[in-house]
C-alpha atoms as a PDB file:
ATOM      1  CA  UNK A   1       0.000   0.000   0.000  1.00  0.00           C
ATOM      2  CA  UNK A   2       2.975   2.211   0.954  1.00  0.00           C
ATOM      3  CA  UNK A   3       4.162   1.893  -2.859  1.00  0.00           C
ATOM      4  CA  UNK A   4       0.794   3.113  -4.210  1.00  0.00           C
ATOM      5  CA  UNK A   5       0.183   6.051  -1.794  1.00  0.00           C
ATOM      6  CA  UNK A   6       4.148   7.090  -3.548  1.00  0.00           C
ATOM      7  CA  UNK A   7       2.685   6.832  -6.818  1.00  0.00           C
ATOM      8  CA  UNK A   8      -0.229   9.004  -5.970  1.00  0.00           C
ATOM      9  CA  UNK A   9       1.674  11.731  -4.153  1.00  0.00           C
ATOM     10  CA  UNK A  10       4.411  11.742  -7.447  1.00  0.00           C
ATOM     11  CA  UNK A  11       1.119  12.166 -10.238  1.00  0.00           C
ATOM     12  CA  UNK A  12       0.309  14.765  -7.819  1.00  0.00           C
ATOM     13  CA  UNK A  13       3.435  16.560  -7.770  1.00  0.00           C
ATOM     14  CA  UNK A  14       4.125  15.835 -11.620  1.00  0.00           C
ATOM     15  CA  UNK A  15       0.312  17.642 -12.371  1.00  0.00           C
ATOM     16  CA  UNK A  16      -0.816  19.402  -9.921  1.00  0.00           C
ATOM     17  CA  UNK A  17       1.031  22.541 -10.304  1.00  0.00           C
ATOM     18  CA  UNK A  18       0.456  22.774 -14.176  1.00  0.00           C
ATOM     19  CA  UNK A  19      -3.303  22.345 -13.137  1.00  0.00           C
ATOM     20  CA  UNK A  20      -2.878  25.131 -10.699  1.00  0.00           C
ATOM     21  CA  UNK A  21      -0.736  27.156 -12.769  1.00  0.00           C
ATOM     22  CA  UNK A  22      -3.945  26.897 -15.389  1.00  0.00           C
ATOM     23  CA  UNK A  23      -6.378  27.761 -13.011  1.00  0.00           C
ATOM     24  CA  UNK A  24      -3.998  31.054 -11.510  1.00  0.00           C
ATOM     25  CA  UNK A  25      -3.792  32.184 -15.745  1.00  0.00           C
ATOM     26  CA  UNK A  26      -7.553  32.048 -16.379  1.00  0.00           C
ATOM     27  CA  UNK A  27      -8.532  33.523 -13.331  1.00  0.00           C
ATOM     28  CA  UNK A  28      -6.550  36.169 -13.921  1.00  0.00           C
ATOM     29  CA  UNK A  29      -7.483  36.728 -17.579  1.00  0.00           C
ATOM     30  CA  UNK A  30     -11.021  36.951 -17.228  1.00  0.00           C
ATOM     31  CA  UNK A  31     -12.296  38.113 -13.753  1.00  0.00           C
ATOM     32  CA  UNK A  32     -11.382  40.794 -11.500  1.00  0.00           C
ATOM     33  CA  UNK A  33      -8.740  40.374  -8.997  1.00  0.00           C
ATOM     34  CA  UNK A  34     -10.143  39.096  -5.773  1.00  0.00           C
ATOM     35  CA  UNK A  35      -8.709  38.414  -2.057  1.00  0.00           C
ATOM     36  CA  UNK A  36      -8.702  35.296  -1.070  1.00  0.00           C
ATOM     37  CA  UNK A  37     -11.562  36.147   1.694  1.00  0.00           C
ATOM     38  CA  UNK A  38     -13.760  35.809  -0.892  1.00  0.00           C
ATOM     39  CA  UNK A  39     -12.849  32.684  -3.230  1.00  0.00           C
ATOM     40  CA  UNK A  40     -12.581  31.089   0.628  1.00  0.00           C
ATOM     41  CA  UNK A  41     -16.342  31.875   1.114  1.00  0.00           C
ATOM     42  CA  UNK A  42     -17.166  31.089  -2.447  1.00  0.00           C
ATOM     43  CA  UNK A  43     -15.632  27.713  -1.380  1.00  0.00           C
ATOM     44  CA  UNK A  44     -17.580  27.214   1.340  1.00  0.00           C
ATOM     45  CA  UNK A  45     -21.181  28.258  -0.461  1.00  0.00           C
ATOM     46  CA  UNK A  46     -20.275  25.918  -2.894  1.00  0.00           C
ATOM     47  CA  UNK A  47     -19.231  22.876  -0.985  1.00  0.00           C
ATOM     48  CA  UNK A  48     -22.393  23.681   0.810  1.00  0.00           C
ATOM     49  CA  UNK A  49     -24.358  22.973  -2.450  1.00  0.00           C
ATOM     50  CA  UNK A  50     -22.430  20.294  -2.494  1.00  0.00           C
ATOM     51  CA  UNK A  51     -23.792  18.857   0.672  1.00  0.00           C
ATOM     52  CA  UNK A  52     -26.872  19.846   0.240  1.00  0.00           C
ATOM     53  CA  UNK A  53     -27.608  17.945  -2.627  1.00  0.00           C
ATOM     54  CA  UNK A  54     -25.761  14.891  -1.027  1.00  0.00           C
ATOM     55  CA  UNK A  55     -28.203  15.406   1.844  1.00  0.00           C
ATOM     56  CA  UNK A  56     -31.273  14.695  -0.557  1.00  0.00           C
ATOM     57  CA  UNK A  57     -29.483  12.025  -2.407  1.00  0.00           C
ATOM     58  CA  UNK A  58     -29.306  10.148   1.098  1.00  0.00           C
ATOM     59  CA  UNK A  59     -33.132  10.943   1.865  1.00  0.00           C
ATOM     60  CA  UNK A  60     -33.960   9.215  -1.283  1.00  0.00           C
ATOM     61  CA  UNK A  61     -34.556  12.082  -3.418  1.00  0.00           C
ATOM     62  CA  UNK A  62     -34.436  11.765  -7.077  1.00  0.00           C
ATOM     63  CA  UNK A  63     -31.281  14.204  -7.800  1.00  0.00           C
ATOM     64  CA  UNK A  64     -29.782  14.463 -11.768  1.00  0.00           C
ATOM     65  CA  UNK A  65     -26.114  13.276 -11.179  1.00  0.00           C
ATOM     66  CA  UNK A  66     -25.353  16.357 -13.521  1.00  0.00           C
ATOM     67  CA  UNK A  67     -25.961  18.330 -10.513  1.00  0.00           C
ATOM     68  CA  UNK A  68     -23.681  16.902  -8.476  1.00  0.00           C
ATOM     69  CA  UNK A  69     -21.062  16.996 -11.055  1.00  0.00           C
ATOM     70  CA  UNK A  70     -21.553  20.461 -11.754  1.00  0.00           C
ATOM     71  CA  UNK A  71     -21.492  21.158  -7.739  1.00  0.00           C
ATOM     72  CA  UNK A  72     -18.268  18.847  -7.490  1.00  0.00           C
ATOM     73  CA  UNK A  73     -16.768  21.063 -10.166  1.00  0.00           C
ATOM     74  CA  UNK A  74     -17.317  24.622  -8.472  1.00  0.00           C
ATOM     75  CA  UNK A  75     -15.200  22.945  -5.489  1.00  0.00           C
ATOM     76  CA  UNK A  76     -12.747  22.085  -7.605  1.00  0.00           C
ATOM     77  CA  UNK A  77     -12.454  25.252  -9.677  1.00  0.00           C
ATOM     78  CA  UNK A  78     -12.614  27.258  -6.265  1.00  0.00           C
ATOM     79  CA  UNK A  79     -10.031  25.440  -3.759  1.00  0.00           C
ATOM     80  CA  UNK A  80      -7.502  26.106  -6.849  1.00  0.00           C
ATOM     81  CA  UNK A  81      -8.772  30.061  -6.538  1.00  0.00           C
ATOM     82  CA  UNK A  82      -8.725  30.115  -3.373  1.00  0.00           C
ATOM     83  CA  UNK A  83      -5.056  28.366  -3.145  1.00  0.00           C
ATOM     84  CA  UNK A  84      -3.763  30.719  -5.612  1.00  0.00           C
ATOM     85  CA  UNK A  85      -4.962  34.039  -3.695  1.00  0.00           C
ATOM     86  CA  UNK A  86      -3.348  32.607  -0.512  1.00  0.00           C
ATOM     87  CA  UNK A  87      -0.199  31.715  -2.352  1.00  0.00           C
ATOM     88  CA  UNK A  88      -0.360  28.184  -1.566  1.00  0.00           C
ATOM     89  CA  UNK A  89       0.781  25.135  -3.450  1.00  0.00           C
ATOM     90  CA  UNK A  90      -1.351  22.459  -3.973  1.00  0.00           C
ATOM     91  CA  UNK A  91       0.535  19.758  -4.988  1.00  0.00           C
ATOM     92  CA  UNK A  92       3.247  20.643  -1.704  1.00  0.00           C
ATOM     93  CA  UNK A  93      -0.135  20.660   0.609  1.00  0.00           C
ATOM     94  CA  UNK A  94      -1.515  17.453  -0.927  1.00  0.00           C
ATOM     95  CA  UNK A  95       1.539  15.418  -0.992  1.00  0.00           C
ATOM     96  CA  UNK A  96       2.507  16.454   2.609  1.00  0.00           C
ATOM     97  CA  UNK A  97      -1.177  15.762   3.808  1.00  0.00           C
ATOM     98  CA  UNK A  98      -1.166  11.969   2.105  1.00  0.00           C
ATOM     99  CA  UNK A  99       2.389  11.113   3.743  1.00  0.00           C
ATOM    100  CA  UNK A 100       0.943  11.867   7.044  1.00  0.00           C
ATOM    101  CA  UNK A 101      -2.099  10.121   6.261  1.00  0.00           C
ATOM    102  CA  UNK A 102      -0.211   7.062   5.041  1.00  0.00           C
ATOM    103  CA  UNK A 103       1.874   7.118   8.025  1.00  0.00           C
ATOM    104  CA  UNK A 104      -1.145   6.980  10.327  1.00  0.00           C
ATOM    105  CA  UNK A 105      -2.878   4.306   7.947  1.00  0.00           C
ATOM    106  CA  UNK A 106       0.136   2.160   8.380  1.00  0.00           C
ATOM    107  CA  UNK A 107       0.634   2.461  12.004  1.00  0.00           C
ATOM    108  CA  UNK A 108      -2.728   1.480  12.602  1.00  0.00           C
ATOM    109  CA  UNK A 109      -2.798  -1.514   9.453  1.00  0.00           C
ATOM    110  CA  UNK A 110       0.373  -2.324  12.183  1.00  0.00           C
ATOM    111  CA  UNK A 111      -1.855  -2.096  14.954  1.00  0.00           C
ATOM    112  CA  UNK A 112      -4.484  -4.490  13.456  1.00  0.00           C
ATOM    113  CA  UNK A 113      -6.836  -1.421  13.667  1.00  0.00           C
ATOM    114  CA  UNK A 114      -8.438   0.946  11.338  1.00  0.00           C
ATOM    115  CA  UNK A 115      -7.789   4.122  10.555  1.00  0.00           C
END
């Protein structure tokens, strides 16, 4: 498992940043300049869409997976906006956050528990 949380941390760090890097040059193209107060609470409205159509989906609501697509990609688009405005690398974050993770995961897989 170690040897495929590696491979997923070195896609991340081979893409990521060109992803980013995209997001930063079309952002700043096409809209107005913004602080990153604001693509941080555009993050959180949208992520709240998010969950709000989850929340029907798991009452048994009939919900068009388009929506939840389209919801899944205003999260995407706006943790890369927000990222950008805070100066933040995304790939760095990422792979730092999934070695810690893996560390835990394998200290407990040693453990016999789950993480």
């Amino acid at each position: 498992m170690v040897e495929k949380s590696q491979q997923l941390i070195d896609i991340i760090i081979s893409y990521e940043h060109l992803i980013q890097e995209s997001f930063a040059n079309y952002q700043n193209a096409h809209f107005p300049a913004r602080n990153p107060e604001f693509f941080c609470l555009e993050l959180c409205g949208e992520a709240g869409e998010l969950a709000n159509l989850e929340k029907k989906l798991w009452k048994g609501k009939d919900i068009p997976m388009q929506a939840v697509k389209e919801e899944i990609a205003d999260v995407f688009i706006c943790i890369h906006n927000y990222a950008n405005a805070r100066g933040i690398n995304l790939a760095d974050a990422v792979s730092e956050k999934l070695k810690k993770i893996e560390e835990k995961r394998s200290d407990h897989e040693q453990l016999g528990t789950i993480y």
